[in-house]
Protein backbone atom coordinates (compact mmCIF):
# COMPACT_ATOMS: atom_id res chain seq x y z
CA UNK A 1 67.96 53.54 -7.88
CA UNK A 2 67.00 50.69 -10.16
CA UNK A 3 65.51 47.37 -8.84
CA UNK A 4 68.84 45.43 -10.07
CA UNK A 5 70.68 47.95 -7.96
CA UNK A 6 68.79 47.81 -4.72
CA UNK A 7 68.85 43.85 -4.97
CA UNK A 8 65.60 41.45 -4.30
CA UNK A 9 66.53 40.72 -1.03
CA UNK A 10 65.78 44.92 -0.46
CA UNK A 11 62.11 44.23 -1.39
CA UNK A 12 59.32 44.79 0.35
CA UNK A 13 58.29 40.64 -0.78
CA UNK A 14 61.55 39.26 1.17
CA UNK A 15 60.08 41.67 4.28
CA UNK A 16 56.87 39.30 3.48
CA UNK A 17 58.92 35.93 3.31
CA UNK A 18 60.61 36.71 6.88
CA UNK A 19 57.61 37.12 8.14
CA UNK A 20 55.78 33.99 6.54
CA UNK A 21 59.35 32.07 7.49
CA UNK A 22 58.61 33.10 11.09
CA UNK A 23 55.22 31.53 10.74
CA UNK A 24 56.39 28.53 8.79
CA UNK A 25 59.09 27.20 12.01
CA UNK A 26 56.16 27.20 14.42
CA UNK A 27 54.13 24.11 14.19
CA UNK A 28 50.30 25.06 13.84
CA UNK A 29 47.11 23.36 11.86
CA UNK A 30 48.37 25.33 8.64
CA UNK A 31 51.54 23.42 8.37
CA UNK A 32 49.13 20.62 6.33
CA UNK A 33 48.93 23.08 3.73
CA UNK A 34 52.43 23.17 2.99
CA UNK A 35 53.26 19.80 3.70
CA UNK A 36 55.46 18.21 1.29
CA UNK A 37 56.81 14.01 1.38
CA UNK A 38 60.07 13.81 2.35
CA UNK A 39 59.27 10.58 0.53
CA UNK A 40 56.94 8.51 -1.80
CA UNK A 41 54.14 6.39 0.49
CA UNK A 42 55.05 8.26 3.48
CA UNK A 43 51.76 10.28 3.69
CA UNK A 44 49.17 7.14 2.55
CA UNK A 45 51.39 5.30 5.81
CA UNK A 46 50.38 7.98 7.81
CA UNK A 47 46.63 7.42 6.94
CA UNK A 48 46.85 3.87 6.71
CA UNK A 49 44.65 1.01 9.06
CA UNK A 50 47.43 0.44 11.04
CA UNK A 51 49.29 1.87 14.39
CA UNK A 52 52.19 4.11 13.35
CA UNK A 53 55.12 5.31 15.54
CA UNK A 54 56.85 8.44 13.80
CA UNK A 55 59.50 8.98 14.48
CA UNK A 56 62.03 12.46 13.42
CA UNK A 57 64.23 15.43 14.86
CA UNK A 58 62.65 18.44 16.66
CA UNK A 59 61.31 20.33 13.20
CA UNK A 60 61.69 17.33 10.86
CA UNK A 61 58.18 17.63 9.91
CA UNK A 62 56.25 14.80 12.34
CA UNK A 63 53.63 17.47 13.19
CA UNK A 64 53.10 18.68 9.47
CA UNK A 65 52.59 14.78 8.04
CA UNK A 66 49.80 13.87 11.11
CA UNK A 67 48.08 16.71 10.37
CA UNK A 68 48.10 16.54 6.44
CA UNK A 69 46.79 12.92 6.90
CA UNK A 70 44.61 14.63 9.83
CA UNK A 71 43.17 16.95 7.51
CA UNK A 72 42.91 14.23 4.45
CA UNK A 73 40.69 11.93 6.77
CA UNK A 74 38.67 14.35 7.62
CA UNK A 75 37.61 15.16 4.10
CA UNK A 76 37.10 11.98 4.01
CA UNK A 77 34.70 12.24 7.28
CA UNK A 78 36.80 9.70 9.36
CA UNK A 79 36.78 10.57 13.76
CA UNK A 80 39.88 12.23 14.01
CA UNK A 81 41.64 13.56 16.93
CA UNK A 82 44.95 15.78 17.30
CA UNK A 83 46.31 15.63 20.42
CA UNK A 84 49.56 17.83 21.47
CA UNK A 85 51.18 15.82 24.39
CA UNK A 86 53.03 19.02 25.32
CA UNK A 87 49.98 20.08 27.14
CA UNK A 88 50.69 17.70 29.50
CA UNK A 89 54.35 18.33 30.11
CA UNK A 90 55.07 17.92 34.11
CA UNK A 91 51.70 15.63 34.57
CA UNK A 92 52.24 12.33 36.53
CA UNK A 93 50.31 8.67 35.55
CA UNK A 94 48.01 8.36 36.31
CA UNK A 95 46.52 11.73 35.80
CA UNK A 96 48.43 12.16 32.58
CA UNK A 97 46.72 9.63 30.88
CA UNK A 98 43.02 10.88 32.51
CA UNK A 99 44.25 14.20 30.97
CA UNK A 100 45.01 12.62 27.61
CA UNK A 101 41.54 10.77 27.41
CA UNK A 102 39.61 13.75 27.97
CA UNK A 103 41.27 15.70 25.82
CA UNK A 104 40.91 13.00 22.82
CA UNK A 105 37.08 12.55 23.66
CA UNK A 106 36.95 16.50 23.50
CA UNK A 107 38.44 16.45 20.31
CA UNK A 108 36.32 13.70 18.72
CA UNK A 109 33.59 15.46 20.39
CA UNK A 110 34.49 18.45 18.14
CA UNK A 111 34.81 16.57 15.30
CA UNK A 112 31.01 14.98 15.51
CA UNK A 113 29.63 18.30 16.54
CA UNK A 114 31.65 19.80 12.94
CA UNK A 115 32.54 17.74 10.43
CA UNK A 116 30.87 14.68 10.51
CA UNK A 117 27.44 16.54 10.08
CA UNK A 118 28.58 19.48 8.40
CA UNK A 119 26.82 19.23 4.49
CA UNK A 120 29.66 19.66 1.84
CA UNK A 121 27.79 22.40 -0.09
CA UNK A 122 28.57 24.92 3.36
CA UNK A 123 31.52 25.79 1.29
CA UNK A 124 32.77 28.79 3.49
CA UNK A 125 33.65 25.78 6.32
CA UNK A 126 35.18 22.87 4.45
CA UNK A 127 37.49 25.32 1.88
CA UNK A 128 38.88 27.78 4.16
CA UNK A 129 39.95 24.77 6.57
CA UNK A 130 40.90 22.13 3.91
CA UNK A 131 40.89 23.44 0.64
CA UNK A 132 37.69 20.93 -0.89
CA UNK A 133 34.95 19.53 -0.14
CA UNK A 134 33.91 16.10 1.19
CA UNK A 135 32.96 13.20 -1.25
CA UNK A 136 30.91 11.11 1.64
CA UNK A 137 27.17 12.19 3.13
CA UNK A 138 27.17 13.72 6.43
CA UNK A 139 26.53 11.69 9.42
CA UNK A 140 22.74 10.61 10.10
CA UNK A 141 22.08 13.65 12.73
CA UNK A 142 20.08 11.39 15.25
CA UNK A 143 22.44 8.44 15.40
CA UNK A 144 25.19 11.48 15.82
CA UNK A 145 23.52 13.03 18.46
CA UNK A 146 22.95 9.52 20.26
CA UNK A 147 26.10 8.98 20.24
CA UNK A 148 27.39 12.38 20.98
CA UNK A 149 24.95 11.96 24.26
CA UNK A 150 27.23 8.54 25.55
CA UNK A 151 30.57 11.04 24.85
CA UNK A 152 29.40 13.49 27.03
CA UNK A 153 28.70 10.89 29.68
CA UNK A 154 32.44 9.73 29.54
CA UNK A 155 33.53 13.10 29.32
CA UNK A 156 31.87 14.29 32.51
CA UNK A 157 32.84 10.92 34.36
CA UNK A 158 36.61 11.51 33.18
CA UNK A 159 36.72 15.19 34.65
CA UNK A 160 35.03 14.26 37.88
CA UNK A 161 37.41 11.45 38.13
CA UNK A 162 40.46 13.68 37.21
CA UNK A 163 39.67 16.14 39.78
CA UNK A 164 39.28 13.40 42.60
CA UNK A 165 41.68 13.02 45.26
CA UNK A 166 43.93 10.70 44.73
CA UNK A 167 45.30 7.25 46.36
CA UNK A 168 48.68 6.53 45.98
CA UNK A 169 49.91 3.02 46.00
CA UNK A 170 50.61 2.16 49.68
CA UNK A 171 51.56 -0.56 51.80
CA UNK A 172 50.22 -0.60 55.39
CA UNK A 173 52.28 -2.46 57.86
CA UNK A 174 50.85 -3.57 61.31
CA UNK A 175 53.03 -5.64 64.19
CA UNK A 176 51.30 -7.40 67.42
CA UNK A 177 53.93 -8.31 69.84
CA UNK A 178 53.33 -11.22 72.61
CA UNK A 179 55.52 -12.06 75.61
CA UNK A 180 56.30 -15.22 76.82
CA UNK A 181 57.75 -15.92 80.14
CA UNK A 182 59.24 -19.26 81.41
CA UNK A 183 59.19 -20.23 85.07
CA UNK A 184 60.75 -22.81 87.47
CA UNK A 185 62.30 -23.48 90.78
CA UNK A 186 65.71 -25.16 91.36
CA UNK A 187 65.96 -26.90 95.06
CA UNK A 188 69.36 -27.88 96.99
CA UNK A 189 68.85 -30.24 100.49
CA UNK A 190 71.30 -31.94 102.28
CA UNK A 191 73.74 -31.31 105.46
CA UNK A 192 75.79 -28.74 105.35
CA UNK A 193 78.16 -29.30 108.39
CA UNK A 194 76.02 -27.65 111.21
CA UNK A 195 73.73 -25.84 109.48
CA UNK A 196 70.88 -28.21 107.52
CA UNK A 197 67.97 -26.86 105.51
CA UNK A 198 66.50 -26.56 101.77
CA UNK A 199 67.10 -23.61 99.51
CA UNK A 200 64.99 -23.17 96.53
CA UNK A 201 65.04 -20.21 93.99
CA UNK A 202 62.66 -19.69 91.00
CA UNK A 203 63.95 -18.33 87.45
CA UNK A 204 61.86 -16.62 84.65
CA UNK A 205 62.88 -15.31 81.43
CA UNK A 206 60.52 -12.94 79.50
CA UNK A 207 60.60 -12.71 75.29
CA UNK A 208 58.84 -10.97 72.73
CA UNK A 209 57.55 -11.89 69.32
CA UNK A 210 56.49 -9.41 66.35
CA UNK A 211 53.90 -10.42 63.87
CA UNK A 212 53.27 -8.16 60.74
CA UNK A 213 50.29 -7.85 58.24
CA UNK A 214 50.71 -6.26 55.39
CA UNK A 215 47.61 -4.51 53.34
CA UNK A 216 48.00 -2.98 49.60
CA UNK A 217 45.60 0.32 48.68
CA UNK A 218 46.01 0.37 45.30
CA UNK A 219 45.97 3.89 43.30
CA UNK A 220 41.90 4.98 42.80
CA UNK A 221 42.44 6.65 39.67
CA UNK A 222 44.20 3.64 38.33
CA UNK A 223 41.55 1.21 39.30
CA UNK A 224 38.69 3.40 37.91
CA UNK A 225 41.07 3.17 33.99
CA UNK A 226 41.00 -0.34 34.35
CA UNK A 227 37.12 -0.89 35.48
CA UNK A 228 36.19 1.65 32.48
CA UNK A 229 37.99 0.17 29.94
CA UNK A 230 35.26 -1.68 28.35
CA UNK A 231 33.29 1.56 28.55
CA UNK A 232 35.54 3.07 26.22
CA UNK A 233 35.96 0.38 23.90
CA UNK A 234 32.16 0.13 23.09
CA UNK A 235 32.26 4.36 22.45
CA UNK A 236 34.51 3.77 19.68
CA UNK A 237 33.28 0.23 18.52
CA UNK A 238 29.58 2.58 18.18
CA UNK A 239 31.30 5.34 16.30
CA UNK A 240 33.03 3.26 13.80
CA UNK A 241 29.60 1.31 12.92
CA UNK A 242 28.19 5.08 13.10
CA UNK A 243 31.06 6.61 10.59
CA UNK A 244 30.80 2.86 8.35
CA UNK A 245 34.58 2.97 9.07
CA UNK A 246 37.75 3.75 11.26
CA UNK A 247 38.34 6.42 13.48
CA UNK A 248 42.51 7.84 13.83
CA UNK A 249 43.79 8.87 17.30
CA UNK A 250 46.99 11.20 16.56
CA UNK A 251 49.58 11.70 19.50
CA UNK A 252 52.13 14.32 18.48
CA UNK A 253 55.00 14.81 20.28
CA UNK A 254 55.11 11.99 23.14
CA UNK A 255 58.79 12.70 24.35
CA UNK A 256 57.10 15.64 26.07
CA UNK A 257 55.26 13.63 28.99
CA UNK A 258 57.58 11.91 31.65
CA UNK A 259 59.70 9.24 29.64
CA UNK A 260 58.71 6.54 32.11
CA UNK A 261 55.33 7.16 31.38
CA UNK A 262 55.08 6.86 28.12
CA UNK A 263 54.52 3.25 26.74
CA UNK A 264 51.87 3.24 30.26
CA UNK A 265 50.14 5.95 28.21
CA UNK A 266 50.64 4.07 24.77
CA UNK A 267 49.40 0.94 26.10
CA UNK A 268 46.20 1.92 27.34
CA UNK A 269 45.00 3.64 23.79
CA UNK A 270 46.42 0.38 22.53
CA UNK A 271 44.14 -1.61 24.01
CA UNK A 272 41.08 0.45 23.48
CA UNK A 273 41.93 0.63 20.16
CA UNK A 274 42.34 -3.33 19.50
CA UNK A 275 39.58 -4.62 17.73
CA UNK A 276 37.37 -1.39 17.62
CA UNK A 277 38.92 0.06 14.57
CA UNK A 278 40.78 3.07 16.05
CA UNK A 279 44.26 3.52 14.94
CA UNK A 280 46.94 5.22 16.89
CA UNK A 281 49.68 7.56 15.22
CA UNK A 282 52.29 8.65 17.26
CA UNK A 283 54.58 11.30 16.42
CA UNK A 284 57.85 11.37 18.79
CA UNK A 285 61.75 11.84 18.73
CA UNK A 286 63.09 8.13 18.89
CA UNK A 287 66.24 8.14 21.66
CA UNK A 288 63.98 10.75 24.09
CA UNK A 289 60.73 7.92 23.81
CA UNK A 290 60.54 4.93 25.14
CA UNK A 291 57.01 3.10 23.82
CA UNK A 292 57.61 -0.31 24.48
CA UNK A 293 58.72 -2.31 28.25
CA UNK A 294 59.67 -5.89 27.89
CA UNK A 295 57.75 -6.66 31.33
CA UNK A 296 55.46 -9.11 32.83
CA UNK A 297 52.34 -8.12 31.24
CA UNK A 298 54.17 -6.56 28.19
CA UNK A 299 53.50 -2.79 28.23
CA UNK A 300 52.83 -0.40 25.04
CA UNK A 301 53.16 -1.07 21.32
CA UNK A 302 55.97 -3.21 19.95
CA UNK A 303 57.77 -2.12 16.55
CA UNK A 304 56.73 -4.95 13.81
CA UNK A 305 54.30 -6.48 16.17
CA UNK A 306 52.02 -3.65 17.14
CA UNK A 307 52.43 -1.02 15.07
CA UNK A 308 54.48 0.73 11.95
CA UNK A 309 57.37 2.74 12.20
CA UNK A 310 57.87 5.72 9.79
CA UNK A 311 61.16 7.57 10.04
CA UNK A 312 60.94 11.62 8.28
CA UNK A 313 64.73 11.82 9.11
CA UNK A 314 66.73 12.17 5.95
CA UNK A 315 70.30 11.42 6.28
CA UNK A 316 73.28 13.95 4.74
CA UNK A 317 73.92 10.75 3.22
CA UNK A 318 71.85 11.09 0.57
CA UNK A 319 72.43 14.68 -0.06
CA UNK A 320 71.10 15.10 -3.58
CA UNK A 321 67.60 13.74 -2.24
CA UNK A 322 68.18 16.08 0.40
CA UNK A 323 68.52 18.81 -1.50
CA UNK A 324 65.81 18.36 -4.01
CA UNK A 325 63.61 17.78 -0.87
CA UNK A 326 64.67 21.07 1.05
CA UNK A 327 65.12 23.15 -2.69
CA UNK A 328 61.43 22.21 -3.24
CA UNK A 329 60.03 23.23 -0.26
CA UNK A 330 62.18 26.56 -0.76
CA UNK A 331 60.50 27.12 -3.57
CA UNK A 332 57.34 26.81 -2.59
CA UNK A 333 57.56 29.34 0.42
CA UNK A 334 59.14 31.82 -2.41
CA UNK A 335 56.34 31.09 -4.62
CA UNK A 336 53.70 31.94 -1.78
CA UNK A 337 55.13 35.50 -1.26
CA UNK A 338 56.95 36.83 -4.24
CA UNK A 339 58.05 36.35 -7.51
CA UNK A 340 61.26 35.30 -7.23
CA UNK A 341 63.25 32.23 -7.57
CA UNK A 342 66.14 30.29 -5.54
CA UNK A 343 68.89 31.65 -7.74
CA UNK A 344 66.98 35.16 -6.86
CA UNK A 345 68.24 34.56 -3.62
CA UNK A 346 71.10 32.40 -2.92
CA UNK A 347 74.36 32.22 -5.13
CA UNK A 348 75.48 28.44 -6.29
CA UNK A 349 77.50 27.40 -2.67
CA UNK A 350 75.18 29.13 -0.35
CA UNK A 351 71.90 26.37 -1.04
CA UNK A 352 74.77 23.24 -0.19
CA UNK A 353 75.91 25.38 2.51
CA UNK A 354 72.42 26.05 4.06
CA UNK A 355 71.78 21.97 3.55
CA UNK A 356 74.75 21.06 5.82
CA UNK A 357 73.88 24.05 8.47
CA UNK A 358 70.30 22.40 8.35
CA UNK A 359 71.70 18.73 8.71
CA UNK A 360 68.43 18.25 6.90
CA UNK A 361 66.04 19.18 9.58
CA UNK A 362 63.34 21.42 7.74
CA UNK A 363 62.67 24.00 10.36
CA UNK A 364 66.76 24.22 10.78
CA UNK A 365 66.70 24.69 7.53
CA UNK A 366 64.30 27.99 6.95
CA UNK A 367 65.49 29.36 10.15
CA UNK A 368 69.08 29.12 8.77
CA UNK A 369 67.85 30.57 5.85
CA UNK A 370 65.83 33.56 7.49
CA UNK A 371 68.62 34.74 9.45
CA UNK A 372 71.00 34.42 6.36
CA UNK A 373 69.38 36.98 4.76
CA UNK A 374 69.48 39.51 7.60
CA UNK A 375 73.09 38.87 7.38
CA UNK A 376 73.21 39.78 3.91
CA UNK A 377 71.22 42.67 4.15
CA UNK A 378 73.07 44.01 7.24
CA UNK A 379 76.64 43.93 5.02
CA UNK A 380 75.17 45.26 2.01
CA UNK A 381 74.48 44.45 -1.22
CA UNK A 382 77.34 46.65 -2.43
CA UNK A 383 79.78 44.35 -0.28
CA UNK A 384 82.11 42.20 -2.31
CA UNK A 385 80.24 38.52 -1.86
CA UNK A 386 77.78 40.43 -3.51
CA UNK A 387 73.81 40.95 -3.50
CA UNK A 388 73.07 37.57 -2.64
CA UNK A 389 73.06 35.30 -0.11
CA UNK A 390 76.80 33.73 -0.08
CA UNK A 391 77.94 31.15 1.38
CA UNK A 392 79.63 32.95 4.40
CA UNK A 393 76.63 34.39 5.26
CA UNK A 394 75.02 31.38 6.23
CA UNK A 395 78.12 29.92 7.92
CA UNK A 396 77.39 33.54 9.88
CA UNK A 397 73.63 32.64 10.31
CA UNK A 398 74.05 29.22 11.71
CA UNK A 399 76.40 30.55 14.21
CA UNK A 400 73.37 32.65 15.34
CA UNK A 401 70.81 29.64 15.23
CA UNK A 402 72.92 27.77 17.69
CA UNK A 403 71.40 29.76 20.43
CA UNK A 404 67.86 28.23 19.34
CA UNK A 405 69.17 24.74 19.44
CA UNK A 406 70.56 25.49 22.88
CA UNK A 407 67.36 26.25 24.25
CA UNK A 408 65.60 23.29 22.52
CA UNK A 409 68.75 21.63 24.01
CA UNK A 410 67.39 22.73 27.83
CA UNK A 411 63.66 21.99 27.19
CA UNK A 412 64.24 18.65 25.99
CA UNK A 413 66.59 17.41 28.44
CA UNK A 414 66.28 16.96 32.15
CA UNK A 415 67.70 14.45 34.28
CA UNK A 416 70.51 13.67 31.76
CA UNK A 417 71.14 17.33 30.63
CA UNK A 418 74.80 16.93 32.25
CA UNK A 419 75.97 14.03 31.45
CA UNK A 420 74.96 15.12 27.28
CA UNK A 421 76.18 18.82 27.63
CA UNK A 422 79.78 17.11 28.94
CA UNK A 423 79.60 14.26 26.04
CA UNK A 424 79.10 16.93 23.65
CA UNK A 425 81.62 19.60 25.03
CA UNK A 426 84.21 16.25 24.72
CA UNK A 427 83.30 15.93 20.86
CA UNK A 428 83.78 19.73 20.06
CA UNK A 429 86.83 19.18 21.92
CA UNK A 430 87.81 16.37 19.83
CA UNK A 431 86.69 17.73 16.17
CA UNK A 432 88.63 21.05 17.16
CA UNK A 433 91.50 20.78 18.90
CA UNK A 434 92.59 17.10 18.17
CA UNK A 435 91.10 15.47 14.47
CA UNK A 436 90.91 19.50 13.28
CA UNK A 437 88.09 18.23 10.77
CA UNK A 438 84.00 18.80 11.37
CA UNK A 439 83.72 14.97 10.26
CA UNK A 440 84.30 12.10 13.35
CA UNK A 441 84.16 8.57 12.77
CA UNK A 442 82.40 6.07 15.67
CA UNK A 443 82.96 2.41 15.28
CA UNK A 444 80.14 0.00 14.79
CA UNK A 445 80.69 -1.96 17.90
CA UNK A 446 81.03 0.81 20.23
CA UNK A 447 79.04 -0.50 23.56
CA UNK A 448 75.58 0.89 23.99
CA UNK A 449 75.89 2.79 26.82
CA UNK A 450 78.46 5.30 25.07
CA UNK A 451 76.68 4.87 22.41
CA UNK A 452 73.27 5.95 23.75
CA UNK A 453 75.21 9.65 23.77
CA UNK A 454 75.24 9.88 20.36
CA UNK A 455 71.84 9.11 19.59
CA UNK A 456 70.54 11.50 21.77
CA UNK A 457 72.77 13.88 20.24
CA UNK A 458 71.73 13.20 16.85
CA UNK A 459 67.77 13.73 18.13
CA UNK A 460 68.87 17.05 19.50
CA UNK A 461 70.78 18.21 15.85
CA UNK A 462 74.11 18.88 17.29
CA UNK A 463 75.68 16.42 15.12
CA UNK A 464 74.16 14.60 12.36
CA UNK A 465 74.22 11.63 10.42
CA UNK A 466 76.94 11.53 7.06
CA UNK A 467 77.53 7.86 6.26
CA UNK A 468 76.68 4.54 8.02
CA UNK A 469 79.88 2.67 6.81
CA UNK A 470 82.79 3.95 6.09
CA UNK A 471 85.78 1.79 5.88
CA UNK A 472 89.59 3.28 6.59
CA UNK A 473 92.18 3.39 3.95
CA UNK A 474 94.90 2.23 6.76
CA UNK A 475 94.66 -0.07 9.65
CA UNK A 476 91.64 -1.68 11.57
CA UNK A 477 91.38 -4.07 9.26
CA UNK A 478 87.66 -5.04 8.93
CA UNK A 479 86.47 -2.70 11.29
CA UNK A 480 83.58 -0.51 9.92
CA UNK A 481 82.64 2.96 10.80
CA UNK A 482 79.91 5.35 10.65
CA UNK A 483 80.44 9.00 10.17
CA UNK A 484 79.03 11.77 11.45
CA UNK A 485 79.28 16.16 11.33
CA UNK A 486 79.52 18.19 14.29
CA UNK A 487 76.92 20.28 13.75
CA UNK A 488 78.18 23.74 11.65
CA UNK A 489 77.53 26.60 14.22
CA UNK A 490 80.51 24.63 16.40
CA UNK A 491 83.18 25.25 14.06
CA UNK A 492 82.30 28.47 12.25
CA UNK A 493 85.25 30.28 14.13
CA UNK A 494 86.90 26.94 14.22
CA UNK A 495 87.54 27.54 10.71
CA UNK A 496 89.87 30.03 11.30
CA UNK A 497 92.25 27.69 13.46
CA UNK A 498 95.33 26.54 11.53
CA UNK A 499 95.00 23.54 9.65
CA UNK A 500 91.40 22.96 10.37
CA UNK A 501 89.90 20.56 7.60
CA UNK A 502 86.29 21.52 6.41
CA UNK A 503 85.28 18.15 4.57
CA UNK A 504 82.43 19.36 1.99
CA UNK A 505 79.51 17.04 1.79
CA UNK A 506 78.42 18.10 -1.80
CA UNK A 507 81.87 17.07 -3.48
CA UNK A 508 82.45 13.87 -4.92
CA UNK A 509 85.59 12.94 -3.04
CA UNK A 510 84.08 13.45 0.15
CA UNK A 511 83.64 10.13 1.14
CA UNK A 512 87.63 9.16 0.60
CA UNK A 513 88.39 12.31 2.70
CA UNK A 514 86.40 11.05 5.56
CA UNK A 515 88.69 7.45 5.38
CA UNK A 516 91.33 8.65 7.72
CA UNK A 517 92.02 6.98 11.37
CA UNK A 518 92.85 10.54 13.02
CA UNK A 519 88.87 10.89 12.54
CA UNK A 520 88.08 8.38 14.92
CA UNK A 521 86.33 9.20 18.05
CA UNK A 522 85.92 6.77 21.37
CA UNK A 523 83.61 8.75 23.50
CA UNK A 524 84.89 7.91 27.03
């Protein structure tokens, strides 16, 4: 049987491309290889003098840019460290933020002990982890070693600290009670017909007072962060004079830790940071974070004030950047195991149709894609969409994916898992049954608590972003709209309901089909 005959996705190099697909969805120190912008400037923000929240969709590619500019910096042989925060899923303050500490100070630890004296001409080290070599000298090996001494100090102190008991916050309440008693005698004299005399009687009456003191133990672990400060500012105030330059602390994935932890835990890098040239990233999903309270001390970073936002979510709205974005990345992955190209692989619908299934998340997006082809494989190249990748198939593949989303669904929610699974069940309800269209409409002025719903939904890509104003050919005059798509693995089989309206993001009309009042949705 010929090669045309058997079809490339057959070949032993798509078996090779599953696999490296597989590889690609997991987020690991290789991903900086690969890395591609989503947009111009984006990585030099990422590696800028500044404090940067980033902020992007589970698999939009947060962890790929910090450690691309990780990697960068370090050629450049700035103190870098790369914390995951989903090591410390579960922890509470203040022991989260002990745990955080001493795992940065291990990390910068391994970065003095590596790359900062590491010569450029030991080839076999810089290459095989980032692809060239250094341009600056190695760090003077005494003044490294001096300072590497203080590290180890702070490192020790942290982990005896960490494993101390703790004391909680408590308020100790003590009452003293007195009695008082009031006496008297009342006395009656006088003739009483034939009987004369005096009688007296005494009264008392007893009561009781309560006096409390209250006394405040405030949290050990707490008190030793704040005493120590100053001890950690001067570490990294001596390794940027040491390094003639800054030093980057990266944070990836905050919305792990407890949300009402996490500007606490922001804050206090803050402030080491300020005026010691370290320079926070922080890479986080935006409605599941919360890195700012307005409160009395102000706690964390402020947006504009404190540090830089950078946003990797691309919108469905711009769908032609979109798909040059995702096409190129595509590419790339096809270039690193075979010899094929994207038309190898997909016919002309099945690329759009793999950009909406993705709603432009880039992990969606090759996971989509990797199960499409099992689904083409498993009907046969002889079947009539042909030996490609069709269109169908990947409507068939993201009905599959859901149950990945579902579990990211579970991990990422908690406390307000019910109250989002009902919102969403609603909206399928809605886009189904009622509006029979995979596009819904929310007006601008909808209140922010029903609101808050759909942002959260949007983090957790089970609907996504189309157009952020859309007017409506008939009635509600003035009122504008944004609109959004349920996401595609809820309507697959939906499809097959009568009269159900699939509006096609990568027509032209598309935005005049979505100008209809029957789209609108008013969560309740």
């Amino acid at each position: 049987m010929t090669k045309e005959k058997i079809a490339v996705l057959d070949t032993s190099e798509i078996d090779e491309l599953l696999v490296l697909c597989e590889e690609v969805i997991r987020a690991t120190p290789d991903g900086a290889r690969r890395f591609i912008e989503p947009a111009p400037g984006v990585l030099a923000k990422a590696k800028s003098k500044q404090h940067n929240l980033v902020f992007g969709r589970r698999g939009s590619g947060k962890s790929s840019l910090l450690r691309k500019a990780a990697a960068d910096l370090t050629i450049d042989r700035r103190p870098i460290a790369f914390i995951d925060m989903e090591t410390f899923k579960g922890h509470t303050y203040p022991d989260v933020l002990i745990s955080v500490l001493l795992k940065s100070f291990h990390e910068f630890e391994k970065w003095l002990t590596t790359a900062a004296t590491t010569p450029a001409t030991k080839s076999s080290f810089w290459k095989k982890l980032f692809g060239t070599k250094p341009i600056r000298a190695p760090f003077k090996k005494d003044a490294t070693d001096t300072l590497l001494g203080d590290l180890r100090a702070l490192i020790k102190d942290l982990e005896s600290e960490l494993h101390a008991p703790e004391s909680a916050e408590t308020t100790k309440t003590t009452s003293a009670n007195k009695d008082l008693t009031l006496g008297g005698s009342v006395g009656a004299g006088g003739n009483a017909g034939p009987v004369s005399g005096k009688i007296e009687t005494s009264a008392k009456k007893s009561s009781t007072t309560s006096t409390k003191t209250e006394q405040k133990y405030i949290s050990k672990k707490v008190e030793y962060l704040h005493q120590h400060i100053i001890r950690f500012q001067h570490f990294f105030s001596s390794m940027a004079k040491l390094s003639d330059g800054s030093a980057f602390l990266f944070l990836d994935d905050l919305y792990h830790i407890r949300r009402k932890d996490q500007a606490q835990v922001i804050d206090y890098f803050h402030r080491i940071a300020k005026g010691n040239d370290l320079w926070v990233k922080v890479g986080t999903i935006k409605h599941r974070s919360e890195w700012y309270q307005h409160s009395d001390p102000p706690i964390g970073m402020k947006l504009g004030d404190d540090a830089r936002e950078i946003n990797l979510d691309v919108s469905l709205e711009k769908f032609e950047t979109l798909r040059e974005f995702l096409k190129k990345i595509l590419e790339n992955l096809l270039r690193e195991k075979t010899n094929y190209s994207v038309k190898d692989i997909l016919n002309d619908t099945a690329l759009d149709r793999l950009i909406i299934a993705s709603g432009g998340v880039i992990r969606d997006f090759i996971g989509i894609f990797s199960n499409s082809i099992g689904v083409a494989r498993n009907r046969g190249a002889q079947h009539h969409r042909g030996p490609k990748v069709g269109a169908e198939d990947v409507n068939m593949a993201s009905g599959d994916y859901d149950g990945n989303k579902r579990e990211e669904f579970k991990l990422d929610t908690d406390e307000d898992r019910k109250e989002l699974e009902d919102a969403f069940s609603q909206l399928c309800a809605f886009c189904t049954t009622k509006s029979k269209s995979n596009i819904f409409l929310i007006s601008q002025g909808l209140d922010k608590e029903k609101r808050d719903a759909i942002d959260q939904l949007i983090d957790l890509r089970l609907i996504h972003p189309v157009k952020s104003r859309v007017t409506l050919k008939k009635g509600a005059a003035g009122e504008l709209f944004e609109a959004y798509m349920l996401d595609l693995s809820q309507y697959v089989a939906a499809r097959k309901v009568h009269d159900f309206h699939m509006i096609d993001l990568s027509v032209g009309n598309k935005d005049e089909q979505m100008r209809r009042s029957s789209l609108i949705y008013t969560p309740k």
